[in-house]
N, C-alpha and C. Protein backbone atom coordinates (compact mmCIF):
# COMPACT_ATOMS: atom_id res chain seq x y z
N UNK A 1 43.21 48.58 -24.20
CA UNK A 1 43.03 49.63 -25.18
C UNK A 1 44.34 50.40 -25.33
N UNK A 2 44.79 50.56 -26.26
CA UNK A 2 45.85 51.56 -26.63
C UNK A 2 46.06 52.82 -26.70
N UNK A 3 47.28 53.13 -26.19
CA UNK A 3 46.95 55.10 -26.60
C UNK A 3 46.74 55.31 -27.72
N UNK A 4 45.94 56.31 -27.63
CA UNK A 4 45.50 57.05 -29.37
C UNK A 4 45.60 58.63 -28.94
N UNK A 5 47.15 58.77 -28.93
CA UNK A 5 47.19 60.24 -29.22
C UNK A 5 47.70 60.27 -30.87
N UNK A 6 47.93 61.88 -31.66
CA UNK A 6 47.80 62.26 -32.90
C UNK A 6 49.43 61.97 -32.89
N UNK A 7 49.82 61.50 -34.14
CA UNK A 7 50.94 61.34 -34.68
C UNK A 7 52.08 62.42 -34.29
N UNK A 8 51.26 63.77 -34.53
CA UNK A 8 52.04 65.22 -34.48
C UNK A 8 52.55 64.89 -32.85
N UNK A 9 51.96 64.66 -32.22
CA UNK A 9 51.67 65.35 -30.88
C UNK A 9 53.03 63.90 -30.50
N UNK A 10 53.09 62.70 -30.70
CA UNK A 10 53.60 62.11 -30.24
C UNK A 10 55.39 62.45 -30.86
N UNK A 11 55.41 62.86 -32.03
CA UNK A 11 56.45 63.33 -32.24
C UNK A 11 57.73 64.23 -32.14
N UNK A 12 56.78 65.08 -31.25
CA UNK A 12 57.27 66.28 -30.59
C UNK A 12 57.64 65.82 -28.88
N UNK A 13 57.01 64.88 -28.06
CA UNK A 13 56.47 64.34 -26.98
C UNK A 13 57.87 63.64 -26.92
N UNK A 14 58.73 64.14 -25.34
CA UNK A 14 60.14 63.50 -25.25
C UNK A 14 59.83 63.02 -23.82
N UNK A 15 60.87 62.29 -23.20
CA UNK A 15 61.10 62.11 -22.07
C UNK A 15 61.91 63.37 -21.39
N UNK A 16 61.01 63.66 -19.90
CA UNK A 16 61.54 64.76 -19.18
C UNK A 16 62.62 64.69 -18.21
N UNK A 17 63.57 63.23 -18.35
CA UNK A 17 64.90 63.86 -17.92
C UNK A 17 65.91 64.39 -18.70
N UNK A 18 67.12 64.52 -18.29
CA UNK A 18 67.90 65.57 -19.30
C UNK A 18 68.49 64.80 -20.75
N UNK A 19 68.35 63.48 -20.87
CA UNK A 19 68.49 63.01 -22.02
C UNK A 19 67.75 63.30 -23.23
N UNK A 20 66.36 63.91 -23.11
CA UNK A 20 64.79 64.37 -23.50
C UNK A 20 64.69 63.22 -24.73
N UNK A 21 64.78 62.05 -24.63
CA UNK A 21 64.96 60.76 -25.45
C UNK A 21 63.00 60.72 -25.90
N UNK A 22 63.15 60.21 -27.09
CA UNK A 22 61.74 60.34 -27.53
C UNK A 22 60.65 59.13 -26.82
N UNK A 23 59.32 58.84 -27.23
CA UNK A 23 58.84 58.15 -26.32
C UNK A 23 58.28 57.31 -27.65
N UNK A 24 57.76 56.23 -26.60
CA UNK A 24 56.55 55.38 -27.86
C UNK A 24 55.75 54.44 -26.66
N UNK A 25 54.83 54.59 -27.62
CA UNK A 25 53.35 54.14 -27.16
C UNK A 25 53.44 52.54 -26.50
N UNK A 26 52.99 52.18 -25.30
CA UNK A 26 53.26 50.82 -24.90
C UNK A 26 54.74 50.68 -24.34
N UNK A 27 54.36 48.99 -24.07
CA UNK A 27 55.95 48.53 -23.26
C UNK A 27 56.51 47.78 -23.87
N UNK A 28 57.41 47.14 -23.56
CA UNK A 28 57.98 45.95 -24.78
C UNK A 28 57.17 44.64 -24.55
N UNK A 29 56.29 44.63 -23.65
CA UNK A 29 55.99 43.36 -23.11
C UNK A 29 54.65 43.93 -23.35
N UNK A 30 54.23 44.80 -23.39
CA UNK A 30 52.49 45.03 -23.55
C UNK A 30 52.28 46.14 -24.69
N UNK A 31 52.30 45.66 -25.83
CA UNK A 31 51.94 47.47 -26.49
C UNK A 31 50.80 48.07 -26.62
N UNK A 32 49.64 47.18 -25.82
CA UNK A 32 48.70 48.08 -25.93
C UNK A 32 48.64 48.72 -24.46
N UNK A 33 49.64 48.77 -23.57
CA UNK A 33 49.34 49.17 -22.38
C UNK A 33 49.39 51.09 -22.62
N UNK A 34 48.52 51.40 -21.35
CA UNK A 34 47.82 52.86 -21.36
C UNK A 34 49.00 54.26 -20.86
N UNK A 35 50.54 53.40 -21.39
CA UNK A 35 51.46 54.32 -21.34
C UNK A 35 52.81 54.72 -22.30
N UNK A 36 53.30 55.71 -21.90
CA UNK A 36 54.10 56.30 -22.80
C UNK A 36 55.97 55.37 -22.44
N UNK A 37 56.65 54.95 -22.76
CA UNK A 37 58.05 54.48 -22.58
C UNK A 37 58.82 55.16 -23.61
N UNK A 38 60.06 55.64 -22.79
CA UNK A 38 61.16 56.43 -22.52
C UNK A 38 62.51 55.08 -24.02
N UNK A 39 62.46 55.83 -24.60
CA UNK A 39 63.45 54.75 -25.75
C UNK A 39 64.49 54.77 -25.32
N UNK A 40 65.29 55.48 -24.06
CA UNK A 40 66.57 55.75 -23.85
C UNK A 40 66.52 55.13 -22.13
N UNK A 41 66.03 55.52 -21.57
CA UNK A 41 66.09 54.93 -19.61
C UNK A 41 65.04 54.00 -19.24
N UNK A 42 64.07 53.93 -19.97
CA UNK A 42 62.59 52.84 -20.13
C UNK A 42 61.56 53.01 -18.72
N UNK A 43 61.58 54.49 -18.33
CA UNK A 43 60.51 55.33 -17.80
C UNK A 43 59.28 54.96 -18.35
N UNK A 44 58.48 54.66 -17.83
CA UNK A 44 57.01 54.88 -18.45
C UNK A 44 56.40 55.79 -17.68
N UNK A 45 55.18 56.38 -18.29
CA UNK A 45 54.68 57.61 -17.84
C UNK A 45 52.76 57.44 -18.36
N UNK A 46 52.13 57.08 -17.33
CA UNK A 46 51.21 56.86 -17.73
C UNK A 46 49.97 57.59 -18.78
N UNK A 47 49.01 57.62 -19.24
CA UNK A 47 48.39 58.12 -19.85
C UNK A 47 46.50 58.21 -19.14
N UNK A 48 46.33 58.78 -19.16
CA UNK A 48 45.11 59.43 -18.05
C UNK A 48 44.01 60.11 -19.25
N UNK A 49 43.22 59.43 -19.46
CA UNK A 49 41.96 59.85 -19.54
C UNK A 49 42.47 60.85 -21.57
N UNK A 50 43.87 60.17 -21.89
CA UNK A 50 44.13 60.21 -23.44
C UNK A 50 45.12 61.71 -22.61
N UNK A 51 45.54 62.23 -21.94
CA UNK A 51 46.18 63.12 -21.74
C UNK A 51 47.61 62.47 -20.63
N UNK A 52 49.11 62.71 -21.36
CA UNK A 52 49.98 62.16 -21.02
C UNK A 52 50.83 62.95 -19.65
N UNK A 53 51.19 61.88 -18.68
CA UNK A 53 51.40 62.85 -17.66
C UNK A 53 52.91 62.83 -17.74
N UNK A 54 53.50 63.65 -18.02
CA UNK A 54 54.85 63.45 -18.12
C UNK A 54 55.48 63.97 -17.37
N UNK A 55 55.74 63.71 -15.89
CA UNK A 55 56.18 64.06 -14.36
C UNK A 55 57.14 63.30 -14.05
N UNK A 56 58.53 63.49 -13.47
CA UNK A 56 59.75 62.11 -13.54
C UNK A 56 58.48 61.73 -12.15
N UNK A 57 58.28 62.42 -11.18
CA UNK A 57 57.22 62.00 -9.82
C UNK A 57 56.26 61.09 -10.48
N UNK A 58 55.58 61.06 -11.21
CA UNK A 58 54.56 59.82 -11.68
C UNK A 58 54.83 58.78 -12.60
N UNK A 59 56.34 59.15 -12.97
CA UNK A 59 56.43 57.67 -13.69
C UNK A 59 56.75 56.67 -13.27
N UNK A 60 56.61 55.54 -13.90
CA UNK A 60 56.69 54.01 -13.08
C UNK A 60 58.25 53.56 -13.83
N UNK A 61 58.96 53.17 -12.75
CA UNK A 61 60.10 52.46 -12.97
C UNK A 61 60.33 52.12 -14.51
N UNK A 62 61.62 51.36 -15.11
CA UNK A 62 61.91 50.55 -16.08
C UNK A 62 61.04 48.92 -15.84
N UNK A 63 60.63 48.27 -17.03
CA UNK A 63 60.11 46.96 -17.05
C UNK A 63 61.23 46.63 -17.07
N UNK A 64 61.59 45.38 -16.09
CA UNK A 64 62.88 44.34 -16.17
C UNK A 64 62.72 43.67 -17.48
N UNK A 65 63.74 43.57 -18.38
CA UNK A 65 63.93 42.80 -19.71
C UNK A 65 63.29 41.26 -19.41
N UNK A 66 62.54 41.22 -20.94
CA UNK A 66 62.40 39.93 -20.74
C UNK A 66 63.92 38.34 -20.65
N UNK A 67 63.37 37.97 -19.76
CA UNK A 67 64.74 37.08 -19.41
C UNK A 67 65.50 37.22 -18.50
N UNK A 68 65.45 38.77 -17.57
CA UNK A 68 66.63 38.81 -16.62
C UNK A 68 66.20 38.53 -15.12
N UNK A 69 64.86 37.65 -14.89
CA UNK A 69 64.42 37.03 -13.90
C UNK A 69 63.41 38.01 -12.96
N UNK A 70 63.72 39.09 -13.20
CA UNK A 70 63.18 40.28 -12.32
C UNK A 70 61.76 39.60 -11.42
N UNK A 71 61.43 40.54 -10.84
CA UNK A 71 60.35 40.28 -10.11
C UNK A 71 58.97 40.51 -10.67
């Protein structure tokens, strides 16, 4: 299932390190996954119950690019 937050709300909605780079819905590899990714460091930040937790402490690493063997 996909996030379904409001257009407004995602527009305003940045990444909380000091770059404050905007976010978008999903990963590059999953877009319906239940989180927010960072367009600038590729932070994801999960999404809980339609309310986004945007904590650098709860976000999950960068997805390794597709192709660069990662784990």
């Amino acid at each position: 299932m996909a996030v379904d937050l409001d257009p407004q709300l995602l527009d305003i909605l940045a990444c909380p390190t000091d770059d404050h780079a905007p976010l978008r819905v999903g990963t590059a590899t999953d877009p319906d996954a239940e989180v927010l990714t960072c367009t600038a460091c590729g932070r994801r930040y999960p999404v809980l119950d339609g309310i986004p937790v945007l904590l650098l402490e709860e976000a999950l690493p960068p997805e390794d690019a597709p192709g660069t063997g990662g784990a």
